[in-house]
C-alpha atoms as a PDB file:
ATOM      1  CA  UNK A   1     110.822  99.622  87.236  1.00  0.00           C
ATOM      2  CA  UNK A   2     112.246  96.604  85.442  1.00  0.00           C
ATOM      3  CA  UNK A   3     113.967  95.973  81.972  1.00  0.00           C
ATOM      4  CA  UNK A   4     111.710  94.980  79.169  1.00  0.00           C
ATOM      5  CA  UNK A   5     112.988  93.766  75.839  1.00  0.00           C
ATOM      6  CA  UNK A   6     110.624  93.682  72.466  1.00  0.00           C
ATOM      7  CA  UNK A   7     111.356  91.368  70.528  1.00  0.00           C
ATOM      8  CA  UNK A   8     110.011  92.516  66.759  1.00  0.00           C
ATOM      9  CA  UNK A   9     110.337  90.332  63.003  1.00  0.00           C
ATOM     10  CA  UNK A  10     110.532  92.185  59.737  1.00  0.00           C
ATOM     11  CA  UNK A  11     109.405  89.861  57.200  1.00  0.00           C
ATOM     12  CA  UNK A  12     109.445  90.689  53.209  1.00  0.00           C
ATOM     13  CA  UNK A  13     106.030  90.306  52.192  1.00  0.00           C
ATOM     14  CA  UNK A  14     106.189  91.210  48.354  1.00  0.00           C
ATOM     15  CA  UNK A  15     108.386  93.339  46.625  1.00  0.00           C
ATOM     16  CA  UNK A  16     109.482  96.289  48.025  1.00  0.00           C
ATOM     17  CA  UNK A  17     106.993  95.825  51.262  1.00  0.00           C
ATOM     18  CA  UNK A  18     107.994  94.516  54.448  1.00  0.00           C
ATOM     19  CA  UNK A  19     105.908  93.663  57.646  1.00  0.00           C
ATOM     20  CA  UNK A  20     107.038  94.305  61.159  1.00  0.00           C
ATOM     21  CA  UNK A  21     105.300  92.443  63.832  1.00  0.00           C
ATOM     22  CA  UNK A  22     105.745  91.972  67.630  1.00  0.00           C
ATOM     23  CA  UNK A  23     106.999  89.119  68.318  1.00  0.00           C
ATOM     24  CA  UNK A  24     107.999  88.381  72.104  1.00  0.00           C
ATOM     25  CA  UNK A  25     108.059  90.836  74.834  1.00  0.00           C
ATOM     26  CA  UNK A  26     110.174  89.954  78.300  1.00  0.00           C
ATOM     27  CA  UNK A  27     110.940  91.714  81.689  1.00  0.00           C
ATOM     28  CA  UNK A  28     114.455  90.907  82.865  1.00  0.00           C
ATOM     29  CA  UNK A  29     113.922  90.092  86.271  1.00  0.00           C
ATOM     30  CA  UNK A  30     116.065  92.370  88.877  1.00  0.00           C
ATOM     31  CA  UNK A  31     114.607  91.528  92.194  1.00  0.00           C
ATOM     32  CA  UNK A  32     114.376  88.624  94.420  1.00  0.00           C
ATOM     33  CA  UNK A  33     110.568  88.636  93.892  1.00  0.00           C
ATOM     34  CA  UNK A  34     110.206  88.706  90.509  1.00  0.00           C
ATOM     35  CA  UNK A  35     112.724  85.606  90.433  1.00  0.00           C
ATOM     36  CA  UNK A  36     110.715  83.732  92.530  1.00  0.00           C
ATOM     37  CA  UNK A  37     107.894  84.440  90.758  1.00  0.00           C
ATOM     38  CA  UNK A  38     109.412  83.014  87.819  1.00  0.00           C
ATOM     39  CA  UNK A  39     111.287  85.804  85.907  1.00  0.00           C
ATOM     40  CA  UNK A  40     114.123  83.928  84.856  1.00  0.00           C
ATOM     41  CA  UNK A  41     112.081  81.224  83.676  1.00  0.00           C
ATOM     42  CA  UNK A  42     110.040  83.680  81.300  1.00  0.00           C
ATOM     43  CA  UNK A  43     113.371  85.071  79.995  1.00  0.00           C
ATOM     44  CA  UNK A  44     114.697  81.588  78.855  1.00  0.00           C
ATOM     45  CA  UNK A  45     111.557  80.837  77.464  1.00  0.00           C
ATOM     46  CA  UNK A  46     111.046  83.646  75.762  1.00  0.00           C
ATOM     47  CA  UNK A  47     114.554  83.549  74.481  1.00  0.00           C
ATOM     48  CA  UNK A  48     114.973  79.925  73.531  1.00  0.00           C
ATOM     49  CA  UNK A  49     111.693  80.831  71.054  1.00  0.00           C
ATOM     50  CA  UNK A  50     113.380  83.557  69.491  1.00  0.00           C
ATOM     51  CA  UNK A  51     115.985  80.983  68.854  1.00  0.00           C
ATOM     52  CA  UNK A  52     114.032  78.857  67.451  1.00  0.00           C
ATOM     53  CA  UNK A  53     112.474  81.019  65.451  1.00  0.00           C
ATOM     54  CA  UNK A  54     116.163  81.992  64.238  1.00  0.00           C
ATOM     55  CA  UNK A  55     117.568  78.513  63.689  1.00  0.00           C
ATOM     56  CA  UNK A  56     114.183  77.819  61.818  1.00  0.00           C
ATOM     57  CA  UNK A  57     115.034  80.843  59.412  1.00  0.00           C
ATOM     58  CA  UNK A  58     118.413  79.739  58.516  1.00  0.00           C
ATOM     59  CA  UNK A  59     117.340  76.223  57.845  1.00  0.00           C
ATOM     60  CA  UNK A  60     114.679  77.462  55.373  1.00  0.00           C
ATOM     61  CA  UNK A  61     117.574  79.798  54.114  1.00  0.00           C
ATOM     62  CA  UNK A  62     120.028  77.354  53.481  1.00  0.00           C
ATOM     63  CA  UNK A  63     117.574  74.766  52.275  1.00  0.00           C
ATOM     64  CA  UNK A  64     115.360  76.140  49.874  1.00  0.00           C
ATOM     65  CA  UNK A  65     117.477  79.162  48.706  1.00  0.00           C
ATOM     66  CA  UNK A  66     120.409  77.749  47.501  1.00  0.00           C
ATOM     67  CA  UNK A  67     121.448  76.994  44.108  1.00  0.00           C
ATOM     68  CA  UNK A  68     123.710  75.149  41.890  1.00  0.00           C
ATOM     69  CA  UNK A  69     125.602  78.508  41.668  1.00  0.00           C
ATOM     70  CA  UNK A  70     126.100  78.655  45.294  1.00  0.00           C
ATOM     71  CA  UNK A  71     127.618  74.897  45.444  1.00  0.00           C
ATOM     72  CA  UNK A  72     129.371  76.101  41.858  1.00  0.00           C
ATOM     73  CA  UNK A  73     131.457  79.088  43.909  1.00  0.00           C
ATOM     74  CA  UNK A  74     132.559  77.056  46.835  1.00  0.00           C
ATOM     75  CA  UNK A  75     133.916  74.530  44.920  1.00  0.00           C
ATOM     76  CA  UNK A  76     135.608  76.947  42.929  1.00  0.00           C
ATOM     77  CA  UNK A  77     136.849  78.854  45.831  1.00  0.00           C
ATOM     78  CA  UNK A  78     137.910  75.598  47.644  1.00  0.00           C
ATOM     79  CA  UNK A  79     139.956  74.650  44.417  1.00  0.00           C
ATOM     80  CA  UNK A  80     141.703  78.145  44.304  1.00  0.00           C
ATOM     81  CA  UNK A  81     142.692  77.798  48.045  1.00  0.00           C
ATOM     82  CA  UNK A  82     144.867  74.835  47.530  1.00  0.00           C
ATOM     83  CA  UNK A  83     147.453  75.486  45.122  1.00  0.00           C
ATOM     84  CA  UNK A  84     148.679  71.961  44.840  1.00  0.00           C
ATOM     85  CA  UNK A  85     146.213  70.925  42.546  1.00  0.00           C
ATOM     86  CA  UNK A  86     146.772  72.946  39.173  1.00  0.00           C
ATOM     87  CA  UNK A  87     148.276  70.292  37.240  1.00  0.00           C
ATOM     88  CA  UNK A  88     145.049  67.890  37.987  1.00  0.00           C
ATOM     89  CA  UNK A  89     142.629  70.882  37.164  1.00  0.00           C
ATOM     90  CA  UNK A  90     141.418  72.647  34.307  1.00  0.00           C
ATOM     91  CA  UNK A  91     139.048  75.142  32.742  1.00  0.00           C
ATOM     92  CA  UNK A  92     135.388  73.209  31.926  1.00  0.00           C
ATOM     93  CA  UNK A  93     134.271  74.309  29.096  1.00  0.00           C
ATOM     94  CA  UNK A  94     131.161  72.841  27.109  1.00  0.00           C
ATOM     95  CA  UNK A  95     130.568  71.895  23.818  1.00  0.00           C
ATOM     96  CA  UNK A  96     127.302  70.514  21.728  1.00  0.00           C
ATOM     97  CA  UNK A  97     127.935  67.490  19.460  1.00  0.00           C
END
């Protein structure tokens, strides 16, 4: 009897409906045989694609979902942090000629 991990992705596939789909399934090995036969090999595979998988989700995330907003906030959040720079700062406000 050995450990087995699933490995599953839920992925938003229109509003309101999601997917779930198997995505890797691994035995920890716990014997000397099934390390020999390669167990631990499997496992690092198998977990070095789920971080892949991972790593390729954030940089989708970060590259395609982020907005002026975003960049908007953390440069109003880094200004707010340092209190040394009020006289050099002001409110921006916008007007139409």
């Amino acid at each position: 009897m050995s450990l087995c991990c699933e490995v599953y992705m839920l992925s938003l596939i229109d509003k309101g409906l999601y997917l779930l789909q198997e995505f890797s399934s691994f035995n920890y090995p716990r014997t000397h045989i099934e390390v020999r036969n390669g167990g631990i090999i499997k496992l690092i595979n198998s977990l070095s694609m789920v971080k892949s998988v991972m790593d390729n989700t954030l940089d989708i995330r970060n590259n395609y979902f982020s907005s002026a907003n975003d960049s908007i906030i953390k440069i109003i959040k880094i200004i707010e942090k340092s209190n040394n720079n009020k006289d050099w700062v002001s409110d921006v406000t916008c007007s139409l000629f």
